[in-house]
PDB file of N, CA and C in Angstrom:
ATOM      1  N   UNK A   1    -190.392  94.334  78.552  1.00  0.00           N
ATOM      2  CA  UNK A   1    -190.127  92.913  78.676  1.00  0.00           C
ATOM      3  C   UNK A   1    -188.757  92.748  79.341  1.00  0.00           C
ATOM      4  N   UNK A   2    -188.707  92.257  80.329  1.00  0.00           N
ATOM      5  CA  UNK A   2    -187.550  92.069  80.888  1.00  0.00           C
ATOM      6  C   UNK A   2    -187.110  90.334  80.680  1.00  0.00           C
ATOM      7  N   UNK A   3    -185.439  90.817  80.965  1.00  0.00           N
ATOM      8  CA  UNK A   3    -185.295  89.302  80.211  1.00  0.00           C
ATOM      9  C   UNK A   3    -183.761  88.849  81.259  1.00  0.00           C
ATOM     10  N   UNK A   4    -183.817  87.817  81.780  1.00  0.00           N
ATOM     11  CA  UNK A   4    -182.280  87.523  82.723  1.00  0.00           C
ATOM     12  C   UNK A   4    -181.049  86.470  81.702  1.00  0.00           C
ATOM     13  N   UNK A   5    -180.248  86.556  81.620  1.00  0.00           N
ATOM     14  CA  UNK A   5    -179.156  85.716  80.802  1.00  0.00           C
ATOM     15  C   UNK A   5    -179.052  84.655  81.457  1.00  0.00           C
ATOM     16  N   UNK A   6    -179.315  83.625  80.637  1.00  0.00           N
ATOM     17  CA  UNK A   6    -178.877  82.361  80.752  1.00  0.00           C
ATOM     18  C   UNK A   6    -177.578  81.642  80.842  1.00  0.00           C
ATOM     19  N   UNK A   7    -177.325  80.782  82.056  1.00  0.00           N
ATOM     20  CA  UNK A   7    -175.979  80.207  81.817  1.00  0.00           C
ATOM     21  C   UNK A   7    -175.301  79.465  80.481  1.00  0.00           C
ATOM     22  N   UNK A   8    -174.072  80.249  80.171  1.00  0.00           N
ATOM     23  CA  UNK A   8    -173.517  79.615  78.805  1.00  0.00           C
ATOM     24  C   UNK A   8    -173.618  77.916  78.620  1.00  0.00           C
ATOM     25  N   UNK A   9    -173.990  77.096  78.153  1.00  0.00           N
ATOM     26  CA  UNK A   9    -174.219  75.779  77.642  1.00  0.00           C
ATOM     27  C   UNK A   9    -174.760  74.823  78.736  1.00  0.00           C
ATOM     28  N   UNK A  10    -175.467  75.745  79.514  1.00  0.00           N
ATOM     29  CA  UNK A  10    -176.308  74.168  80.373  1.00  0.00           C
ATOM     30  C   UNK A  10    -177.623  74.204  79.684  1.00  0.00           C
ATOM     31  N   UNK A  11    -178.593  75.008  79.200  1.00  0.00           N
ATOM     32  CA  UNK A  11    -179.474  74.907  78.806  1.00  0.00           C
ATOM     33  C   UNK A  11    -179.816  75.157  76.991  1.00  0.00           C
ATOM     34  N   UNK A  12    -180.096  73.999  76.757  1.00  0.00           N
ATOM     35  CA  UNK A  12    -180.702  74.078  74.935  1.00  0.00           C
ATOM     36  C   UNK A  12    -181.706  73.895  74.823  1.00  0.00           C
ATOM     37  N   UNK A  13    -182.482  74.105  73.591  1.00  0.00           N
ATOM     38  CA  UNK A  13    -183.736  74.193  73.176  1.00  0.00           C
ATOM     39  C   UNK A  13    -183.615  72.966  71.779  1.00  0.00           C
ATOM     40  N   UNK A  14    -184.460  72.277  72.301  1.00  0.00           N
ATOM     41  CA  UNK A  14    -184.374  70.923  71.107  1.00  0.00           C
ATOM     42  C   UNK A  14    -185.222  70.763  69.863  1.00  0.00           C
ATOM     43  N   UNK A  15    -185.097  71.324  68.525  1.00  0.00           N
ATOM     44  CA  UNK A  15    -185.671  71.110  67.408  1.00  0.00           C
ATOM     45  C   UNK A  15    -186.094  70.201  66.418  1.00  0.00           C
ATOM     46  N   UNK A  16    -186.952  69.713  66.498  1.00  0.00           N
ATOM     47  CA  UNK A  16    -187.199  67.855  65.158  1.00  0.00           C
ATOM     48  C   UNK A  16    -187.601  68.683  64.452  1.00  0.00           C
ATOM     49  N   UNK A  17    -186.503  68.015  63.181  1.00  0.00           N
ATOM     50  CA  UNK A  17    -187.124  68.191  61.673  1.00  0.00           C
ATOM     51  C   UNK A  17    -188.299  67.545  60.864  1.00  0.00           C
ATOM     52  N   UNK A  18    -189.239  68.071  60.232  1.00  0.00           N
ATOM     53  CA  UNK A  18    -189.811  66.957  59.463  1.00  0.00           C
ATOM     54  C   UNK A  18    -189.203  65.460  58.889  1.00  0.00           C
ATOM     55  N   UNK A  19    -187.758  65.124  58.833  1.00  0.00           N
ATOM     56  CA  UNK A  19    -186.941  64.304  58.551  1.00  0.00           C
ATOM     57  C   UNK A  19    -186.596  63.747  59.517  1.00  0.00           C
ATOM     58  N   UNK A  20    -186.873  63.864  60.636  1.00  0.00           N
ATOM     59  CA  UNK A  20    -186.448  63.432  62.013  1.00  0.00           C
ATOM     60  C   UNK A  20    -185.046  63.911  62.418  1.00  0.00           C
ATOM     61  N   UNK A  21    -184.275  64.565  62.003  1.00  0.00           N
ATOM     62  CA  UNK A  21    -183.351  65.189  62.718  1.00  0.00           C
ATOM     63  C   UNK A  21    -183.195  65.958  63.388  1.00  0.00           C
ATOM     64  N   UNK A  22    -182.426  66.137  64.516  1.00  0.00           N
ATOM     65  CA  UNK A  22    -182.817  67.231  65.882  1.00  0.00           C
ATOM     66  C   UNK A  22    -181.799  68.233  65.707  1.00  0.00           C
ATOM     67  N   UNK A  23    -182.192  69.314  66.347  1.00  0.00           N
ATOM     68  CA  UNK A  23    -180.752  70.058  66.068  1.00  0.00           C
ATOM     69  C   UNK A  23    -181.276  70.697  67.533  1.00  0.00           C
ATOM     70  N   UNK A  24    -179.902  71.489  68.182  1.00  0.00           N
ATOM     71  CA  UNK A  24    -179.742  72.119  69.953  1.00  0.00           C
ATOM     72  C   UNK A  24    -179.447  73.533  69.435  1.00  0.00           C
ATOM     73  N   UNK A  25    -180.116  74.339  70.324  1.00  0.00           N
ATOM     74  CA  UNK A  25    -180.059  75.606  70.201  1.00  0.00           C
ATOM     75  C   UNK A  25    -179.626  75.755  71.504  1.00  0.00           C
ATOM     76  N   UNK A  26    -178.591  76.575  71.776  1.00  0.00           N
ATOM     77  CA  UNK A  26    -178.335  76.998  73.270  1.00  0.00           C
ATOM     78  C   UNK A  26    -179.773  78.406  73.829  1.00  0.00           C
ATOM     79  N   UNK A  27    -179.935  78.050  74.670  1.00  0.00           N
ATOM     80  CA  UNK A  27    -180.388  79.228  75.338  1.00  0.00           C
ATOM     81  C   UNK A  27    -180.085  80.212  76.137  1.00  0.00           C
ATOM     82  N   UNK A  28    -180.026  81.418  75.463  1.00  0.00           N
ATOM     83  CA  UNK A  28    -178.966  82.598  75.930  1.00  0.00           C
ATOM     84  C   UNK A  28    -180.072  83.579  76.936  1.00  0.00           C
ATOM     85  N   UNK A  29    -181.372  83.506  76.944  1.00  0.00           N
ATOM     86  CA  UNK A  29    -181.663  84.223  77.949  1.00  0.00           C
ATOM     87  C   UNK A  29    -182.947  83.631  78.304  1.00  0.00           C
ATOM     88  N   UNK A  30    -183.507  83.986  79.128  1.00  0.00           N
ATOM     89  CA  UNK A  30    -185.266  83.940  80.254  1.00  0.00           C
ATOM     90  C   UNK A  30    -185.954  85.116  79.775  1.00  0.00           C
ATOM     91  N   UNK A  31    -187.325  84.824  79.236  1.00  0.00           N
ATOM     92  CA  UNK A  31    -188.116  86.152  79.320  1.00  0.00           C
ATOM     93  C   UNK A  31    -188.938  86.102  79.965  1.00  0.00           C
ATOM     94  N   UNK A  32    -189.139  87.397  80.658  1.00  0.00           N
ATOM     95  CA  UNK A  32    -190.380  87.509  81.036  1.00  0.00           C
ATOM     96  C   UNK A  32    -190.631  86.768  82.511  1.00  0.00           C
ATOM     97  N   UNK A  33    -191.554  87.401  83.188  1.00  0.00           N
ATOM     98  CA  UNK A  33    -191.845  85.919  84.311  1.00  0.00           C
ATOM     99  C   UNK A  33    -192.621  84.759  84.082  1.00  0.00           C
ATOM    100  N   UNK A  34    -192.993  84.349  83.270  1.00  0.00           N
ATOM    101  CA  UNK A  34    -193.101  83.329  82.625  1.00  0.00           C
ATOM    102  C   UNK A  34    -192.371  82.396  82.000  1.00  0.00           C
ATOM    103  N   UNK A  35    -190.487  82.973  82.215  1.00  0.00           N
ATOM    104  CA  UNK A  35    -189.446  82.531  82.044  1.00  0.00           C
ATOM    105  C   UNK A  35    -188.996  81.023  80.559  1.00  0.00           C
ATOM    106  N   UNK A  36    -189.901  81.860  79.312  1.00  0.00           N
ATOM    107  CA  UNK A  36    -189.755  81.490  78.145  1.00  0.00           C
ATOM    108  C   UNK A  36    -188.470  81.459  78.035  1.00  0.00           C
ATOM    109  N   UNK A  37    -187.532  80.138  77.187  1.00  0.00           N
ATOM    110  CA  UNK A  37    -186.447  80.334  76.834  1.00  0.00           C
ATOM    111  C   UNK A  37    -185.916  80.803  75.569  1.00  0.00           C
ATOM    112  N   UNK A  38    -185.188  82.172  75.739  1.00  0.00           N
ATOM    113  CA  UNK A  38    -184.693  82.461  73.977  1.00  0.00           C
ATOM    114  C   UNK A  38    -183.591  82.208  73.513  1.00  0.00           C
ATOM    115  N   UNK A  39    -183.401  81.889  72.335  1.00  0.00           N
ATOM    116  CA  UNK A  39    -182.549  81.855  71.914  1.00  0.00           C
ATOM    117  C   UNK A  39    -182.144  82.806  70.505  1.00  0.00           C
ATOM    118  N   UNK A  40    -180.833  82.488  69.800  1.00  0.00           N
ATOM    119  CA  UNK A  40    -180.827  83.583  68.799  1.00  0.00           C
ATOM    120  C   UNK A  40    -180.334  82.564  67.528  1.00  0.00           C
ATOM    121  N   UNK A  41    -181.463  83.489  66.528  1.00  0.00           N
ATOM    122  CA  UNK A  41    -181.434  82.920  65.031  1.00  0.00           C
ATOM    123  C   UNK A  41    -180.103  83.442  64.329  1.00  0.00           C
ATOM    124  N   UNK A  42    -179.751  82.007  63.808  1.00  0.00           N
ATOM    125  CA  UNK A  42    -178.359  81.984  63.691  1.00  0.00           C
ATOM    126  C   UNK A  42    -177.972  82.492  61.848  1.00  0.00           C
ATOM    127  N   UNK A  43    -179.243  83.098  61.486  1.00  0.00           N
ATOM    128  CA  UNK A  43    -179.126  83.984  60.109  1.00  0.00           C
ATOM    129  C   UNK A  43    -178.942  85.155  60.636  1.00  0.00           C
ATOM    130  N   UNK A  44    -180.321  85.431  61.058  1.00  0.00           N
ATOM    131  CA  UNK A  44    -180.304  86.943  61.234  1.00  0.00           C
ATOM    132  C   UNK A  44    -179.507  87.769  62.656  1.00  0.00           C
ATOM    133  N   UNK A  45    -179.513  86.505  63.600  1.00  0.00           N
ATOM    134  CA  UNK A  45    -178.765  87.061  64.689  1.00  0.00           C
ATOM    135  C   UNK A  45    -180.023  87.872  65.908  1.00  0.00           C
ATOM    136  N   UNK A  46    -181.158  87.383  65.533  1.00  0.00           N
ATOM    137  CA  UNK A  46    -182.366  87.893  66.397  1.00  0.00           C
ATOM    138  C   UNK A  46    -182.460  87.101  67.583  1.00  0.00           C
ATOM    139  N   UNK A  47    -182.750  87.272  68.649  1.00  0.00           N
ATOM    140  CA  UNK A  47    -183.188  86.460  69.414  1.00  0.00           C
ATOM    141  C   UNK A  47    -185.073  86.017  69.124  1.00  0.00           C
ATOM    142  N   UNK A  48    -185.281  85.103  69.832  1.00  0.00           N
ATOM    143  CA  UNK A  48    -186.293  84.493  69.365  1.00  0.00           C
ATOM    144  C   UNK A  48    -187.018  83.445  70.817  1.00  0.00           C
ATOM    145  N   UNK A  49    -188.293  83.282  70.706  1.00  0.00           N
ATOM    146  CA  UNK A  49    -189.092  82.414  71.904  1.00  0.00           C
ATOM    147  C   UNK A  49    -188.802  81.071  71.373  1.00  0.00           C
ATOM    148  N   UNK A  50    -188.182  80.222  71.737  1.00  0.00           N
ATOM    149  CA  UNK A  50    -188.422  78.746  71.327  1.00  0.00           C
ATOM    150  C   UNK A  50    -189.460  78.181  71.402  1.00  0.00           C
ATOM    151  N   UNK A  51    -190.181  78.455  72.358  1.00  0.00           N
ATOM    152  CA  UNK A  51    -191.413  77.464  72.137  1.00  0.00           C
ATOM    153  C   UNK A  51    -192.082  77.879  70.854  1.00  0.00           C
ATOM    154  N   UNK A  52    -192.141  79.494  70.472  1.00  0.00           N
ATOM    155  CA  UNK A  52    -192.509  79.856  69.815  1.00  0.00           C
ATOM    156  C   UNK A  52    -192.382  79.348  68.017  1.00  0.00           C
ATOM    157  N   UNK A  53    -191.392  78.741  67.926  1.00  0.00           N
ATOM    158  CA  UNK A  53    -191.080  78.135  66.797  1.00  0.00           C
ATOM    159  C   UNK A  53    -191.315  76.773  66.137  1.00  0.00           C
ATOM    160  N   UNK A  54    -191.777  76.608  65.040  1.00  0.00           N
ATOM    161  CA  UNK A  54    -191.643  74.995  64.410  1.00  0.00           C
ATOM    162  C   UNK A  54    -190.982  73.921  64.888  1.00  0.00           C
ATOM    163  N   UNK A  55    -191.161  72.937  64.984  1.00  0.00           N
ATOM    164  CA  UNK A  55    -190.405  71.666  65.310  1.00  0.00           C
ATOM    165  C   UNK A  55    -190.140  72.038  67.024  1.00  0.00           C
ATOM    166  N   UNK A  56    -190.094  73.144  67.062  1.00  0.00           N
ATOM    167  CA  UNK A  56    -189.529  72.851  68.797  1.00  0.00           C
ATOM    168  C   UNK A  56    -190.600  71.394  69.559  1.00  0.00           C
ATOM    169  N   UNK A  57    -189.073  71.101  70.778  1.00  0.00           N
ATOM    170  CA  UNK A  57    -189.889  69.443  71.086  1.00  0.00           C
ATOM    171  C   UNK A  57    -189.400  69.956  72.500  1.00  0.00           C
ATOM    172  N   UNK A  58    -188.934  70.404  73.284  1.00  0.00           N
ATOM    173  CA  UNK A  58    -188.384  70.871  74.740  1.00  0.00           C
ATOM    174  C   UNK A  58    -187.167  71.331  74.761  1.00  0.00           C
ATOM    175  N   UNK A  59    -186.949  71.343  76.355  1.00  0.00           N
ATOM    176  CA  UNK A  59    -185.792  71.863  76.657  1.00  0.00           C
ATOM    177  C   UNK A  59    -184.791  70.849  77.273  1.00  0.00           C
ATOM    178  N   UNK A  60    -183.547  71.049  77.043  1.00  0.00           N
ATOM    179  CA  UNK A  60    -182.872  70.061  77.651  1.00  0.00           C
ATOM    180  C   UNK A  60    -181.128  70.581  78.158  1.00  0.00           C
ATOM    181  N   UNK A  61    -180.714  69.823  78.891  1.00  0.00           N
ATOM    182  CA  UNK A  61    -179.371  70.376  79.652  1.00  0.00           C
ATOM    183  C   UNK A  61    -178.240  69.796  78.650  1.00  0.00           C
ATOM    184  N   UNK A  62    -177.166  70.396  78.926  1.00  0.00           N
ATOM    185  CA  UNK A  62    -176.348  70.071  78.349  1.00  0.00           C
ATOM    186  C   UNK A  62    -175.284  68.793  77.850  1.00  0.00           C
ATOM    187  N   UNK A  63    -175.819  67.671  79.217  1.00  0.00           N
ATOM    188  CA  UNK A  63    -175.658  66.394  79.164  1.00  0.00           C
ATOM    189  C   UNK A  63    -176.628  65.355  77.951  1.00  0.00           C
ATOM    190  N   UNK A  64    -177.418  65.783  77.788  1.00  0.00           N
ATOM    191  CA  UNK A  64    -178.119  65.108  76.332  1.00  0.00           C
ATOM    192  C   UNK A  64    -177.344  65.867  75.173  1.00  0.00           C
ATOM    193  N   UNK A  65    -177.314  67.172  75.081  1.00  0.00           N
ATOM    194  CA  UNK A  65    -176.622  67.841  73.646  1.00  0.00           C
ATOM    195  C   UNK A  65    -175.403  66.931  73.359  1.00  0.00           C
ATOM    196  N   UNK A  66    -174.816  66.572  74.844  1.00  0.00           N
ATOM    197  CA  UNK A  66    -173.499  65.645  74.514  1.00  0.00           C
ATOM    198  C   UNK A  66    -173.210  64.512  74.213  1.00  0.00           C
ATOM    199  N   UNK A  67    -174.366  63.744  75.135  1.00  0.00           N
ATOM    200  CA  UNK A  67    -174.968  61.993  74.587  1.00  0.00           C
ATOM    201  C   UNK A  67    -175.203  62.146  73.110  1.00  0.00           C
ATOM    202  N   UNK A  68    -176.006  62.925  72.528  1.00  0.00           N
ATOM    203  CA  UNK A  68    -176.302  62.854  71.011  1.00  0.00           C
ATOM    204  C   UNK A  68    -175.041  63.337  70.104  1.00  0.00           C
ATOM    205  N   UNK A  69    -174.743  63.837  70.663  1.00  0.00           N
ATOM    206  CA  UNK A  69    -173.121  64.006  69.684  1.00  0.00           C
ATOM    207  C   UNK A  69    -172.376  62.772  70.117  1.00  0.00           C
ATOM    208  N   UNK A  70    -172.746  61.504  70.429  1.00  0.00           N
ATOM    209  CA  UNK A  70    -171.112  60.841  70.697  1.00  0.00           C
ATOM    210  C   UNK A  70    -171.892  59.482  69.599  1.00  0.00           C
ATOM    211  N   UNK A  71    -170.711  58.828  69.739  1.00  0.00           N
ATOM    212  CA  UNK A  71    -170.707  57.953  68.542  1.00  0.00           C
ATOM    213  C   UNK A  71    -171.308  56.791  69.969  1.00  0.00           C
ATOM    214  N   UNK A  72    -172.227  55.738  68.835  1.00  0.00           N
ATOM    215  CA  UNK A  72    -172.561  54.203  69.916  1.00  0.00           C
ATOM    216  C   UNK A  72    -171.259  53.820  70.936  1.00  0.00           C
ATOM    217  N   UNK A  73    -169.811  54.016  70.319  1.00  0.00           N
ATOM    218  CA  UNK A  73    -168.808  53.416  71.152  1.00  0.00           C
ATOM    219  C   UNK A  73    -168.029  54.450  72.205  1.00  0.00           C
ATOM    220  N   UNK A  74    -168.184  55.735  72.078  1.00  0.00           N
ATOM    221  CA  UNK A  74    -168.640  56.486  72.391  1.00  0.00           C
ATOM    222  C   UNK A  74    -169.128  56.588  73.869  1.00  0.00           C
ATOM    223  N   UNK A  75    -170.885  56.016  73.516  1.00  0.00           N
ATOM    224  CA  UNK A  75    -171.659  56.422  74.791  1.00  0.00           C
ATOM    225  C   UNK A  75    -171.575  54.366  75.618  1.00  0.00           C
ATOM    226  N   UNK A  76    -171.035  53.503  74.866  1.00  0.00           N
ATOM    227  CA  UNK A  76    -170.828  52.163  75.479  1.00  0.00           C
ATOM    228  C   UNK A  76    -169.657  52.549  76.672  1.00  0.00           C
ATOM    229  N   UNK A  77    -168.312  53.461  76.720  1.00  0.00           N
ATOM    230  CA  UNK A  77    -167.249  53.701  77.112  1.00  0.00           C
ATOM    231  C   UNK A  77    -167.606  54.694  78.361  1.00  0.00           C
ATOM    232  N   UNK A  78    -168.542  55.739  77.939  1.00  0.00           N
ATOM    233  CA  UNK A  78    -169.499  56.379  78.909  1.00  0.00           C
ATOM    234  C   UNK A  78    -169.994  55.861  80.174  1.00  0.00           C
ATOM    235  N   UNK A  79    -171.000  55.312  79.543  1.00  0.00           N
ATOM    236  CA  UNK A  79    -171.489  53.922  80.391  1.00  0.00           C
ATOM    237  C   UNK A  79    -170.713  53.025  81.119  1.00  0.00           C
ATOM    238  N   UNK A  80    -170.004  52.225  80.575  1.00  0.00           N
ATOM    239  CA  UNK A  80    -169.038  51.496  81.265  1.00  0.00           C
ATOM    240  C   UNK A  80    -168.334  52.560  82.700  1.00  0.00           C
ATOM    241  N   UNK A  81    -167.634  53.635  82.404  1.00  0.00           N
ATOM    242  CA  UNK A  81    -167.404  54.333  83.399  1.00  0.00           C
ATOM    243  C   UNK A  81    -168.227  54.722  84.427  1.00  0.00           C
ATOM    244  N   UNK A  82    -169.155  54.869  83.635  1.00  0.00           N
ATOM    245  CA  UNK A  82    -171.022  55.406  85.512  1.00  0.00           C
ATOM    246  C   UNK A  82    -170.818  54.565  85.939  1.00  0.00           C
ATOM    247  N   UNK A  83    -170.820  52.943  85.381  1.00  0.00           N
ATOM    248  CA  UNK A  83    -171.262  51.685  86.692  1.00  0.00           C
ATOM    249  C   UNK A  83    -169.428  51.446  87.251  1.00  0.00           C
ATOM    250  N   UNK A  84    -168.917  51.361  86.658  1.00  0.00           N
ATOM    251  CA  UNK A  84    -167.451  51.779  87.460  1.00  0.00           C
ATOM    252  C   UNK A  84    -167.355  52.241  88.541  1.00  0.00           C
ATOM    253  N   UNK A  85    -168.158  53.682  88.647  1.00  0.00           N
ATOM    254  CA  UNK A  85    -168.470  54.887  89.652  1.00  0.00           C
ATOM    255  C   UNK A  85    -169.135  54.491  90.413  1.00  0.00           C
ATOM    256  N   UNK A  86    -170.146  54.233  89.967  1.00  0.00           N
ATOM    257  CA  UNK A  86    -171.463  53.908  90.671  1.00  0.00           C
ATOM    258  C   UNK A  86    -171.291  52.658  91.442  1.00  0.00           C
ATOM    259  N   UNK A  87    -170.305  51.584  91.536  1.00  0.00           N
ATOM    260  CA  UNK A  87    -169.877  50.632  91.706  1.00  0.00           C
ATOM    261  C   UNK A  87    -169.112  50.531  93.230  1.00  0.00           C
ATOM    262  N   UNK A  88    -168.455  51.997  92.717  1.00  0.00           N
ATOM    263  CA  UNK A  88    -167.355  52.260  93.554  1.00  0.00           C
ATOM    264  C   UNK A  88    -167.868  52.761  94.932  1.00  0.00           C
ATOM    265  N   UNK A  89    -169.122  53.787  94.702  1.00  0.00           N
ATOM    266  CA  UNK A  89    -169.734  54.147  95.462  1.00  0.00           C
ATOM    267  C   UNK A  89    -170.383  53.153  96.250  1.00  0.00           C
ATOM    268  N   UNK A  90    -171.349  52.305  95.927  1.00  0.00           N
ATOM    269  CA  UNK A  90    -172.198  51.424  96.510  1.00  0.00           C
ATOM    270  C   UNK A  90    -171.430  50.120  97.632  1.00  0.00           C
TER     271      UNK A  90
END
């Protein structure tokens, strides 16, 4: 099984709980040519198939891991700055 390393924090693997809470797993490598993303279990220290696991819901970049960590005022201050940008540009 061959496997290529994944770039450090652009790519996570997104988990829902039965409770609805999500939790981000980074993805540390590619397997296979079928280019499954693994990551590693943070007991045992194994790597592991994400899809392969419970609750997994997709994959996602590192710009959502960060939207969901920020507080409502937060991602309002966010926002305000894109159309700023985006403003500036147009």
């Amino acid at each position: 099984m061959s496997m290529i390393a994944a770039p450090h924090g652009k790519w996570f693997a997104r988990f829902e709980g039965e409770d609805g809470e999500v939790e981000y797993l980074p993805v540390v490598a590619w397997r296979g040519d079928e280019g499954q993303a693994m990551c590693v279990d943070g007991v045992g220290g194994k790597l592991f198939a994400a899809a392969e696991e419970d609750g997994f819901s997709g994959l996602c970049d590192g710009e959502e891991v960060e939207i969901a960590s920020m507080t409502p005022e937060e991602i309002k201050h966010r926002n305000r700055r894109e159309r700023e940008r985006l403003e500036r540009l147009g």
